[in-house]
Protein backbone atom coordinates (compact mmCIF):
# COMPACT_ATOMS: atom_id res chain seq x y z
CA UNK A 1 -2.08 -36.49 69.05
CA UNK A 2 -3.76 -35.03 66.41
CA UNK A 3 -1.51 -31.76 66.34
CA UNK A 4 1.64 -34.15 66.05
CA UNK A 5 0.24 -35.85 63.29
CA UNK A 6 -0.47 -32.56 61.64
CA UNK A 7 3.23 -31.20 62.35
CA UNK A 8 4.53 -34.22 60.95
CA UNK A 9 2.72 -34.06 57.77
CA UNK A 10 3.29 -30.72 57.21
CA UNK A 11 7.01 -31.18 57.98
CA UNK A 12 7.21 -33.93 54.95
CA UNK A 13 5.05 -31.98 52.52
CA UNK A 14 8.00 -28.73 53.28
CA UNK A 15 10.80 -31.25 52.93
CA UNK A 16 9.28 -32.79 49.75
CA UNK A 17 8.68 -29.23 48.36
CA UNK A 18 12.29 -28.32 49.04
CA UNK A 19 13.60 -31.51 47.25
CA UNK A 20 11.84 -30.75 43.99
CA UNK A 21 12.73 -27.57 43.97
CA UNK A 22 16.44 -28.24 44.45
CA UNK A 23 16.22 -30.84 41.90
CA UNK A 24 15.33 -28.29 39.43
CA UNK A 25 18.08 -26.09 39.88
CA UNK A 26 21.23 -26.64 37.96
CA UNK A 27 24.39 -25.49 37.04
CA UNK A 28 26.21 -25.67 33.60
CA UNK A 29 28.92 -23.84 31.83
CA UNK A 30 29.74 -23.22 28.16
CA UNK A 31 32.18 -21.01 26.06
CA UNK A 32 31.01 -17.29 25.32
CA UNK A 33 33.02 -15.68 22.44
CA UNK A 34 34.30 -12.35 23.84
CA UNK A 35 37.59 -10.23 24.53
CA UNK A 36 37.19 -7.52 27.44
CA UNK A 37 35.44 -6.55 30.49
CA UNK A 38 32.67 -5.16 28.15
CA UNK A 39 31.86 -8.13 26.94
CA UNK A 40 32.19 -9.52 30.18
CA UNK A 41 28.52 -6.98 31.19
CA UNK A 42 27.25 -7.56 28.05
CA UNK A 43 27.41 -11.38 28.28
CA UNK A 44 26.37 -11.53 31.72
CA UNK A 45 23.02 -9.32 31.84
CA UNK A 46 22.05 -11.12 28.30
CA UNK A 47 22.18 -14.26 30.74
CA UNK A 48 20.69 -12.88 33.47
CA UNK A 49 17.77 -11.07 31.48
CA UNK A 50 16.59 -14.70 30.60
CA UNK A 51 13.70 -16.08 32.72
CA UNK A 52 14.80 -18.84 35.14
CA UNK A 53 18.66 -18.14 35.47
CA UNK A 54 19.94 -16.72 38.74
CA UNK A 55 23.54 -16.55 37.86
CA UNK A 56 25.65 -16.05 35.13
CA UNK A 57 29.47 -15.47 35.23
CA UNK A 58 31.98 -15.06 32.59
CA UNK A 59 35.81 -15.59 32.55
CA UNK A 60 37.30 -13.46 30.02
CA UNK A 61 40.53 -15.92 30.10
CA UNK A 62 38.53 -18.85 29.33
CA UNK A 63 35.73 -17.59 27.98
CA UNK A 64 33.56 -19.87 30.01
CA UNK A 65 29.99 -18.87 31.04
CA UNK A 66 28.51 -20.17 34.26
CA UNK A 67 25.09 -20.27 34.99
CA UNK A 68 22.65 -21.56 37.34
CA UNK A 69 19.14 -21.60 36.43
CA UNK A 70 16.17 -23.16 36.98
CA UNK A 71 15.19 -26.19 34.74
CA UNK A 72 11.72 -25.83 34.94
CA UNK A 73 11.86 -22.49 33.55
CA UNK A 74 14.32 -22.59 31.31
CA UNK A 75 16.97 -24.74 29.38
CA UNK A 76 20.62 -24.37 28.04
CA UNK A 77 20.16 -23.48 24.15
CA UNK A 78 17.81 -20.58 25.24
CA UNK A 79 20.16 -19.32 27.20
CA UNK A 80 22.93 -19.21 24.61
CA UNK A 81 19.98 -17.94 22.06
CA UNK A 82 19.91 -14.81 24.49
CA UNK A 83 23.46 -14.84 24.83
CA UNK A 84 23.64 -14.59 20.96
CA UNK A 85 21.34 -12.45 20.36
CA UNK A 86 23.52 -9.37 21.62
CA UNK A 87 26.43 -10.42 19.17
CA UNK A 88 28.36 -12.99 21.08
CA UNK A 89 28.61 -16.64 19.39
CA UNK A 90 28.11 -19.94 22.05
CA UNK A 91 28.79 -23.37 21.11
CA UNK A 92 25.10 -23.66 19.58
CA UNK A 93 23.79 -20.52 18.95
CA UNK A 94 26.36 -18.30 16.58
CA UNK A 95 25.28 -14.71 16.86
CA UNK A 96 24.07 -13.09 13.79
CA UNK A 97 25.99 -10.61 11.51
CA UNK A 98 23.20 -8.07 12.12
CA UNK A 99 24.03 -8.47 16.21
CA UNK A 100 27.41 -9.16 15.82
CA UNK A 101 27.70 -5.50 13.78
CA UNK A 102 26.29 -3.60 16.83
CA UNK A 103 28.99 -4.60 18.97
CA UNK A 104 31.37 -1.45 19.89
CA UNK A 105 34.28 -2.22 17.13
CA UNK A 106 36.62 -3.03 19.82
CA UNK A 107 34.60 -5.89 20.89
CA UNK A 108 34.48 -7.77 18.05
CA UNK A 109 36.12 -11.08 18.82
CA UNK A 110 35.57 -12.37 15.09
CA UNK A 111 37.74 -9.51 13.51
CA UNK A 112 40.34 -10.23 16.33
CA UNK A 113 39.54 -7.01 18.32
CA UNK A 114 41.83 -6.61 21.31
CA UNK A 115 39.97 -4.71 23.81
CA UNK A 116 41.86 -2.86 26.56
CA UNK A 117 38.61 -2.36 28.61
């Protein structure tokens, strides 16, 4: 009896732990200035490089970024702080001019670059 009682608690302490941890994991998706493939690498390993998020893809069309990331690790603005800070504006972090200038001339979106990349 007593091994069946011990199953069963350990059973709903692994369920439990599984629930928290899926609560903390969320998705979200915001616009990433950028014009090529390029951009596309750029954007995506900025995302990637910042603790908590497991995912991060961007649609050069739409210039939406997806990510999934952990909430208890991280949050949305500082992932579009690390997103800006390798030149590429989001809707609450603008990159700055001293970023913005290191991007390769045909990737910069603000000047109207058309990259064929």
């Amino acid at each position: 009896m007593k091994k069946i009682l011990f199953i069963l608690a350990l059973f709903s302490f692994t369920l439990s732990y599984a629930q928290k941890k899926e609560e903390s994991i969320k998705e979200t998706t915001f616009k990433v200035e950028g014009v090529c493939d390029m951009c596309e690498k750029r954007i995506e390993a900025a995302a990637l490089r910042t603790k908590g998020v497991k995912l991060a893809e961007w649609d050069k069309k739409s210039k939406d970024l997806k990510v999934v990331y952990n909430s208890k690790k991280v949050n949305v603005e500082t992932i579009q702080k690390s997103v800006s800070g390798i030149g590429h504006d989001t809707p609450t972090a603008k990159a700055d001019s001293s970023n913005y200038a290191k991007l390769p001339n045909c990737c910069r979106y603000r000047d109207g670059a058309k990259c064929s990349h």
